[in-house]
Protein backbone atom coordinates (compact mmCIF):
# COMPACT_ATOMS: atom_id res chain seq x y z
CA UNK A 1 81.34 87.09 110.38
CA UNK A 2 83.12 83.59 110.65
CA UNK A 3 84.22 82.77 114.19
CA UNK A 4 87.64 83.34 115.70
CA UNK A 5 90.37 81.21 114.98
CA UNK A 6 91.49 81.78 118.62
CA UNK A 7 88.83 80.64 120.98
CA UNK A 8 89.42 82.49 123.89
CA UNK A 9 88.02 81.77 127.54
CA UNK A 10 86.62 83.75 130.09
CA UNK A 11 89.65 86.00 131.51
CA UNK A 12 90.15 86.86 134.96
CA UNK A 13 89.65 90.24 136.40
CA UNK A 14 93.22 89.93 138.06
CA UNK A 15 94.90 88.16 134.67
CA UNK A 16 98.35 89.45 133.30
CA UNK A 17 100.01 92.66 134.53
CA UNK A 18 99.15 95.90 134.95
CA UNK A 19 101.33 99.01 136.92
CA UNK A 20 99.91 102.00 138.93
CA UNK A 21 102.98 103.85 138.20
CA UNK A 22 103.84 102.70 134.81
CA UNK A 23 102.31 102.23 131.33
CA UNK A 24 102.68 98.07 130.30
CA UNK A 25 103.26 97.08 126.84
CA UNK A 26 104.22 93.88 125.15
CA UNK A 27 103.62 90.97 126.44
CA UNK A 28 105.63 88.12 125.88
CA UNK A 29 105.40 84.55 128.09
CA UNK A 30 107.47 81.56 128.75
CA UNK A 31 107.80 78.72 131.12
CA UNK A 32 111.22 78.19 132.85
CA UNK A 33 111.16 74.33 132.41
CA UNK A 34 114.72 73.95 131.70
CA UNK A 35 116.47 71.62 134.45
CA UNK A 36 118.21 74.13 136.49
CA UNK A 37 114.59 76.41 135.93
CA UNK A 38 112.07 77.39 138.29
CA UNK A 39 109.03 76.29 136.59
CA UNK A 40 107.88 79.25 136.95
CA UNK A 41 106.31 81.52 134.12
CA UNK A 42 107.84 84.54 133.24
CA UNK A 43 106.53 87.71 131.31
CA UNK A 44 108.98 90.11 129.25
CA UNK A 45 107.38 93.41 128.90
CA UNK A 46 107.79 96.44 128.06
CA UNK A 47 107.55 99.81 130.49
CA UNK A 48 107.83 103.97 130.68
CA UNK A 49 106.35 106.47 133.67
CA UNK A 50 102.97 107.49 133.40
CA UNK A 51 104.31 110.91 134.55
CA UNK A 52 104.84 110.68 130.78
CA UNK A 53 101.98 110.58 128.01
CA UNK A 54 101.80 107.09 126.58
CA UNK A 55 102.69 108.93 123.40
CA UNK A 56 104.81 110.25 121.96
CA UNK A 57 107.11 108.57 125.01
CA UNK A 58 107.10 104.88 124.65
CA UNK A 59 110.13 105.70 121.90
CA UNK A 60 112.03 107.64 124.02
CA UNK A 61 111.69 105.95 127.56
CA UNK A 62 110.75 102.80 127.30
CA UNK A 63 112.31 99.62 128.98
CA UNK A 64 111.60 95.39 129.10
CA UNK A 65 110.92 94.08 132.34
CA UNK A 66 110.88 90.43 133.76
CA UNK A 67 107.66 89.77 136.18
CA UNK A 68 106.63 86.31 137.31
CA UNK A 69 103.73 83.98 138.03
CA UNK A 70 102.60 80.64 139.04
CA UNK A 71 100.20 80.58 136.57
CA UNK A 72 100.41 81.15 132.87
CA UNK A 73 97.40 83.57 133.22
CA UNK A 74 98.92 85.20 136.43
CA UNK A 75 98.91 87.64 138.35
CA UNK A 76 102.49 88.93 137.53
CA UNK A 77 104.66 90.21 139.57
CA UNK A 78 107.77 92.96 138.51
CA UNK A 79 110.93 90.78 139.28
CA UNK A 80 114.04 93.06 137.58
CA UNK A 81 114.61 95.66 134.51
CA UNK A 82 116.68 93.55 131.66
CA UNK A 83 118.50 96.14 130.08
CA UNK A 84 120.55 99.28 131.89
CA UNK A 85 121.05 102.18 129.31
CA UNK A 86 124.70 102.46 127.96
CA UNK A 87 126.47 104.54 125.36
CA UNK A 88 124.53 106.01 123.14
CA UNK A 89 126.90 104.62 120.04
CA UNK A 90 124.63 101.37 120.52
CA UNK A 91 122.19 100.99 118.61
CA UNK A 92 119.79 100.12 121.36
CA UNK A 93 121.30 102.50 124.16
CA UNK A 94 118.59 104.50 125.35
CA UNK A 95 115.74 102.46 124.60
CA UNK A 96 114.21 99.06 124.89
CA UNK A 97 110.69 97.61 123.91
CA UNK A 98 108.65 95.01 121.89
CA UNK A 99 110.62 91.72 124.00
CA UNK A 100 109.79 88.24 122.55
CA UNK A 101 111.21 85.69 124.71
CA UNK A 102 111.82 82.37 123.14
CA UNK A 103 114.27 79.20 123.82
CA UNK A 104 116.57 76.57 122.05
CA UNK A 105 118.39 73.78 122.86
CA UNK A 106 118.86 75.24 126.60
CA UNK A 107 119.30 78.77 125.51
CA UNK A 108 117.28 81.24 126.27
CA UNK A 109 116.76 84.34 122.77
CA UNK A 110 115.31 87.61 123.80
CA UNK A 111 114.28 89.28 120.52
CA UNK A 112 113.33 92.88 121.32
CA UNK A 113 113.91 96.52 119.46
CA UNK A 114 116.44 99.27 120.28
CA UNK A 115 116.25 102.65 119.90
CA UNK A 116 119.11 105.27 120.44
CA UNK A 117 118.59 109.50 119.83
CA UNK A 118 121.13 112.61 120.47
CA UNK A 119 119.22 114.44 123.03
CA UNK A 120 118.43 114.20 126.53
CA UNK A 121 115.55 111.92 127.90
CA UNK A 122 112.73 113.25 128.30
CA UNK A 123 111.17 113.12 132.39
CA UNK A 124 108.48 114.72 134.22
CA UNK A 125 110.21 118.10 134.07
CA UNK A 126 110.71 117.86 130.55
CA UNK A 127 108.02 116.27 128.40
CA UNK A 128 107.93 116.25 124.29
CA UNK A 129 104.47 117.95 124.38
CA UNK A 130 101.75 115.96 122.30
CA UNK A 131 100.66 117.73 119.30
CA UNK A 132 103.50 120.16 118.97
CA UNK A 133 105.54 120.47 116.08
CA UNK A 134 108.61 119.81 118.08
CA UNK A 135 107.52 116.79 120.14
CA UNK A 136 106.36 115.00 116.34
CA UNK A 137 109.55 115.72 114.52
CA UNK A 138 111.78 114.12 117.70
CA UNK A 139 109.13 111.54 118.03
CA UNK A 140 109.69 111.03 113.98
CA UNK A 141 113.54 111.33 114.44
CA UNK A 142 113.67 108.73 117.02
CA UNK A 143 110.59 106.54 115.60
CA UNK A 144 112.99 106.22 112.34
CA UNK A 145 115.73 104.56 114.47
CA UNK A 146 114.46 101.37 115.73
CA UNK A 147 116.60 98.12 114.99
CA UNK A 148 115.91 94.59 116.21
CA UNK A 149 118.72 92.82 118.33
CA UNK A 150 118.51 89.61 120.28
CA UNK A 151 119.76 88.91 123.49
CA UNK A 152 120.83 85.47 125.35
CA UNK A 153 121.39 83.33 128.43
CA UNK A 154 121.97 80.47 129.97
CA UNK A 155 119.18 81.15 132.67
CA UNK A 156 115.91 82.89 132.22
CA UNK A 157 117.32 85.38 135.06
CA UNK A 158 120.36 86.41 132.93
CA UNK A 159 122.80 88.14 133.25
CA UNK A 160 121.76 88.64 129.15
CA UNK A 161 124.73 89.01 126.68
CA UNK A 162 123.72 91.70 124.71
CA UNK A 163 124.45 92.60 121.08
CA UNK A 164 126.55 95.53 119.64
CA UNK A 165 124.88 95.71 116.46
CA UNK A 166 120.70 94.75 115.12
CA UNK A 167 120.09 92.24 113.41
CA UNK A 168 118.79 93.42 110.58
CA UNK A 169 119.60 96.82 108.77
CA UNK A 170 116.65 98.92 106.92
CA UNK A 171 117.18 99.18 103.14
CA UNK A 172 117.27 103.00 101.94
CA UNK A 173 114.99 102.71 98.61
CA UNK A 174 112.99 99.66 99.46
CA UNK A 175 110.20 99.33 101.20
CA UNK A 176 111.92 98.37 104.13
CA UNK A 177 114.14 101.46 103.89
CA UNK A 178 113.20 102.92 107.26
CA UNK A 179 113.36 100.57 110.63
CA UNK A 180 113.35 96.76 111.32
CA UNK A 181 110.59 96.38 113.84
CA UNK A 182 108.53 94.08 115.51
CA UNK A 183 110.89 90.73 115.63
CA UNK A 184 108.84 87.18 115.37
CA UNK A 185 110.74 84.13 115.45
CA UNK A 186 110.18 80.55 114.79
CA UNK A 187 112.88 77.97 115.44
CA UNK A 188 113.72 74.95 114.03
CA UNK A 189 114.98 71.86 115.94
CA UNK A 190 118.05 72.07 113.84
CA UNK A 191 118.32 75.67 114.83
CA UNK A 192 117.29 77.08 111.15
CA UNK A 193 115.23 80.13 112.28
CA UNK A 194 112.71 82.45 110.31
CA UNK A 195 112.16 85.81 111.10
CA UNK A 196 108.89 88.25 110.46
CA UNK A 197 109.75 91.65 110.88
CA UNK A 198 107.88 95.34 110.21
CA UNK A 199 108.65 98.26 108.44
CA UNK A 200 107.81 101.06 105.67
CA UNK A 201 109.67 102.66 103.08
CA UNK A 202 108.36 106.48 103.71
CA UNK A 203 107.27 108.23 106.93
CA UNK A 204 103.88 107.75 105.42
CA UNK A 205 103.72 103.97 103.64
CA UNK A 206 101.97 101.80 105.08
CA UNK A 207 103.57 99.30 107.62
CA UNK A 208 103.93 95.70 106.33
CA UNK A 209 105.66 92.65 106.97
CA UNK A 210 108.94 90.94 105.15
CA UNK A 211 110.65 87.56 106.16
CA UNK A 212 114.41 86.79 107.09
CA UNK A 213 116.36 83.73 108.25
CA UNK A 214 119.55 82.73 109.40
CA UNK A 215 120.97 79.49 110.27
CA UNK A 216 120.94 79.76 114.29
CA UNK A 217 118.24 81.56 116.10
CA UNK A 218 120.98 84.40 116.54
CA UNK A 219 121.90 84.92 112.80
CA UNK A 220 123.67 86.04 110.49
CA UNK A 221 119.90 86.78 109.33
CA UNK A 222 119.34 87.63 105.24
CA UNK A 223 116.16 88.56 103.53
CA UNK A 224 114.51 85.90 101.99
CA UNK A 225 112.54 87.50 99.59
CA UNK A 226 112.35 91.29 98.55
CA UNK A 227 108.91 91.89 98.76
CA UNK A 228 106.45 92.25 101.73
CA UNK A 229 105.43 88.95 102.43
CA UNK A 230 101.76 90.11 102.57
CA UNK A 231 100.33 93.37 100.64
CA UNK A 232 98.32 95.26 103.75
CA UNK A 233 98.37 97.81 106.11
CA UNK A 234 99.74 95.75 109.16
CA UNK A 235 102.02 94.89 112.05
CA UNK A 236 102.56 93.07 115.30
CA UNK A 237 103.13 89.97 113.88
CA UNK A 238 103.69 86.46 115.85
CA UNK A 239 104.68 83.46 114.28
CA UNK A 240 105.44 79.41 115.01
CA UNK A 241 105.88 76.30 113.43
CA UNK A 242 103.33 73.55 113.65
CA UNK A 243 103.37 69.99 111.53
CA UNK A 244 105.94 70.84 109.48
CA UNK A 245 103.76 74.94 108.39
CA UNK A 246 103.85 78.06 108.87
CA UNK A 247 101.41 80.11 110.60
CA UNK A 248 101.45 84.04 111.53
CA UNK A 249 98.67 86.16 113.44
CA UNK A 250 99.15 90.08 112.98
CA UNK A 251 96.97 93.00 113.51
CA UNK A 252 95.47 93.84 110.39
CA UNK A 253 94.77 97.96 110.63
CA UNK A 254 91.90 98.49 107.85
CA UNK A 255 90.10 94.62 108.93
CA UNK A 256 89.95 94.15 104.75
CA UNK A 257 92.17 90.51 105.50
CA UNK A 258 89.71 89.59 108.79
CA UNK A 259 86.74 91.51 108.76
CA UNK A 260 87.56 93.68 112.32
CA UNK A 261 89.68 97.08 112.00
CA UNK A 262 92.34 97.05 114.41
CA UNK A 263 91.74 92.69 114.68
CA UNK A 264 94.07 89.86 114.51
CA UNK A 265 94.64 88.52 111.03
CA UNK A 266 96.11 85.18 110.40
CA UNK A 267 98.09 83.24 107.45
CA UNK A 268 100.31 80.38 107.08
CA UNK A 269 103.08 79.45 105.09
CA UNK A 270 104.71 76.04 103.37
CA UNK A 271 107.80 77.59 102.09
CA UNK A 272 108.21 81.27 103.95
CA UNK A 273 108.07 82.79 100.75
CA UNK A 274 104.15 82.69 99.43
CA UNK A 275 101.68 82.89 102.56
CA UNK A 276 98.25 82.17 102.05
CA UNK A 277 94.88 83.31 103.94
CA UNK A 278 91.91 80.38 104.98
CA UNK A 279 89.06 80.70 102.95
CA UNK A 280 87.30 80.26 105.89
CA UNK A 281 88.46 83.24 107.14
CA UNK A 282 91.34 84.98 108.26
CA UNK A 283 89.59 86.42 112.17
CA UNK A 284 92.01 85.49 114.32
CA UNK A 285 91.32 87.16 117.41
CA UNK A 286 88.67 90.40 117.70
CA UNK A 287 89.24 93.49 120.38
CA UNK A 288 86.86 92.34 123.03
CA UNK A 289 87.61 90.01 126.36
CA UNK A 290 84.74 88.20 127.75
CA UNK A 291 85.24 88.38 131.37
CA UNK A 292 84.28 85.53 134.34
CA UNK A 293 82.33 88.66 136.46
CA UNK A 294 80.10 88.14 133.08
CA UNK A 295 81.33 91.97 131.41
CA UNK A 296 82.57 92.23 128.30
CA UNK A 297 84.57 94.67 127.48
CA UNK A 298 85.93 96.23 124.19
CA UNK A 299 89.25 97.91 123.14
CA UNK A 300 90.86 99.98 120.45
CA UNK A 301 93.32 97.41 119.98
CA UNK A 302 94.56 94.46 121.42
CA UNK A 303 98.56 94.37 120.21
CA UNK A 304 101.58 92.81 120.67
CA UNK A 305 99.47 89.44 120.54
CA UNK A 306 101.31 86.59 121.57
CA UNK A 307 100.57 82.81 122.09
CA UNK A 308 102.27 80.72 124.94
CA UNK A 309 102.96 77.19 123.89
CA UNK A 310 103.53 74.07 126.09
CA UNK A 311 104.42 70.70 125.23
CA UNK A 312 104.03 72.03 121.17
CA UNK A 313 100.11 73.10 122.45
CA UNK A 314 98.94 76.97 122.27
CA UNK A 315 97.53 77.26 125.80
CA UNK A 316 97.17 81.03 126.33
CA UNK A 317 96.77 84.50 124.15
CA UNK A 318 98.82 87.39 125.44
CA UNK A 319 97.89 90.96 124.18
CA UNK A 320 98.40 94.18 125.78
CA UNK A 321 95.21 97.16 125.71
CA UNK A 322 93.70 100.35 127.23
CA UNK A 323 91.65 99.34 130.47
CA UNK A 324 89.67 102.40 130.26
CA UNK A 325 89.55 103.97 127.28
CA UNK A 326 89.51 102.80 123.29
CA UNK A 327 92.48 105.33 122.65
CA UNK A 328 95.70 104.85 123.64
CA UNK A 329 96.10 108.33 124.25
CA UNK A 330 92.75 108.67 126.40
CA UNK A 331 93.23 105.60 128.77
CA UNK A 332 94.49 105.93 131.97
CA UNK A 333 95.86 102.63 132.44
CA UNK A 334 97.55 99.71 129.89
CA UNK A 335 97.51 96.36 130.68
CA UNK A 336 99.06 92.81 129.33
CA UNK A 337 96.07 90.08 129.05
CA UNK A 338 96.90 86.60 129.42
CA UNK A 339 93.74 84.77 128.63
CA UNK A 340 93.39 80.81 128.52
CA UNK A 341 92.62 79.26 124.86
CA UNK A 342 89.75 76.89 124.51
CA UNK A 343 91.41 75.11 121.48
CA UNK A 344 94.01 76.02 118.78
């Protein structure tokens, strides 16, 4: 198997965040280096109660959270909840999740997904019971109405102006027909931004990717092509530009693009429109952390990954995972990993 793209150091026992009270998901890091900043680095993540099952309830009670650090690999600390819940005529009134927290030209873009339903919030009282038919066909209902929005400000502290309406709608009949997921953003210096987002055309296609842009980082976004950018079974996508390219890592279910099911995939791009995998190989990051108490450990997934750039370097790989457990559903903890690169 050829090596990882991403060489990863040794992570620290006490790296990222992780809740006794809450399931953490996401991950998404930044610096505050803008002049009135704090230089501080911030994490945007997303939440629910663990009085709750990790699933089916991260669509229906999810929220992104702001937690800070000193250091890029942390500890973080829970600083504020972004987003209150409002009427449920938005599209992202009930729910929030999947944050990625970027900036331009002094503004800070939150790129997340929303998620609205028409019945009440589930709560320790009042569960959607795993594995009944009930709890799947809400879980289905509400799955089927996630939209991708982007939120901004002037500090990395808010106050957030938030949208009305996503950014980009599903197309009924395509294979994008059923939700815009997973938002990842690169931005031009001229403010021309491209977009790689998720979705499927039936409750039972697979998930792939397609690419929008838009001529500021906060649209109007169009599709630039009509086709999945990439024909596999995957998701989670991140994406940046580098010397003038390209280049995306997803999670890559079936491992037939990197050789690990459930690993990191990558592929870059010249034009958006055809993407291309190494011949080398396409391993961009495998499911187990190497630890400096000398343990290795292995995980079912690592998702959401996430790299942390400074000064146009990729210094750190942010993931979130089980701690306990290879299932989600099994674990009794989730955490975010922020893990120092060796190289990029």
């Amino acid at each position: 198997m050829p090596a990882c793209l991403l060489d990863l150091a040794l992570a620290k026992p006490d790296c990222g965040l992780e809740s006794p009270a809450h399931w953490i998901w996401c991950g998404s890091v930044i610096r505050d280096s803008l002049p009135h900043g704090d230089g501080r680095y911030h994490l945007f993540a997303s939440r629910w109660p663990k009085s709750l099952e990790f699933s089916p309830h991260w669509v229906t009670n999810s929220e992104i959270i702001r937690a800070t650090s000193d250091q890029p690999e942390g500890p973080y600390a829970f600083e504020e909840i972004i987003f209150p819940k409002r009427d449920r005529r938005y599209f992202d009134a009930l729910v929030t999740h999947n944050p990625r927290i970027t900036c331009h030209n002094g503004t800070y873009y939150l790129y997340y997904i929303g998620i609205t339903y028409d019945f009440e919030t589930p709560d320790a009282e009042h569960k959607l019971k795993r594995g009944t038919n009930e709890a799947f066909e809400k879980y289905r209902g509400v799955w089927k109405n996630k939209r991708i929005g982007v939120a901004t400000s002037q500090s990395i502290r808010g106050p957030w102006q938030r949208p009305d309406a996503p950014l980009l709608q599903p197309r009924p009949g395509q294979w994008d027909g059923l939700i815009t997921s997973n938002p990842a953003v690169a931005i031009r210096e001229d403010g021309f931004t491209a977009m790689v987002y998720k979705s499927r055309g039936e409750w039972d296609s697979p998930l792939q990717l397609g690419i929008a842009t838009a001529p500021m980082p906060n649209g109007p976004f169009e599709r630039l092509r009509d086709e999945p950018i990439l024909p596999f079974n995957c998701e989670d996508p991140f994406l940046w530009l580098q010397d003038g390219r390209y280049h995306l890592i997803f999670k890559d279910f079936s491992g037939s693009i990197c050789g690990v099911p459930y690993g990191g995939a990558y592929a870059w791009s010249d034009d958006l429109l055809k993407w291309n995998l190494p011949d080398t190989g396409a391993l961009a990051y495998e499911r187990k952390i190497a630890w400096s108490d000398g343990k290795v450990s292995e995980h079912g997934s690592l998702e959401r990954a996430s790299l942390l750039f400074e000064n146009g370097k990729a210094t750190h790989f942010i993931a979130a995972g089980s701690v306990d457990k290879q299932k989600m559903w099994e674990t009794a903890s989730t955490k975010i990993f922020a893990i120092p690169l060796r190289g990029a």
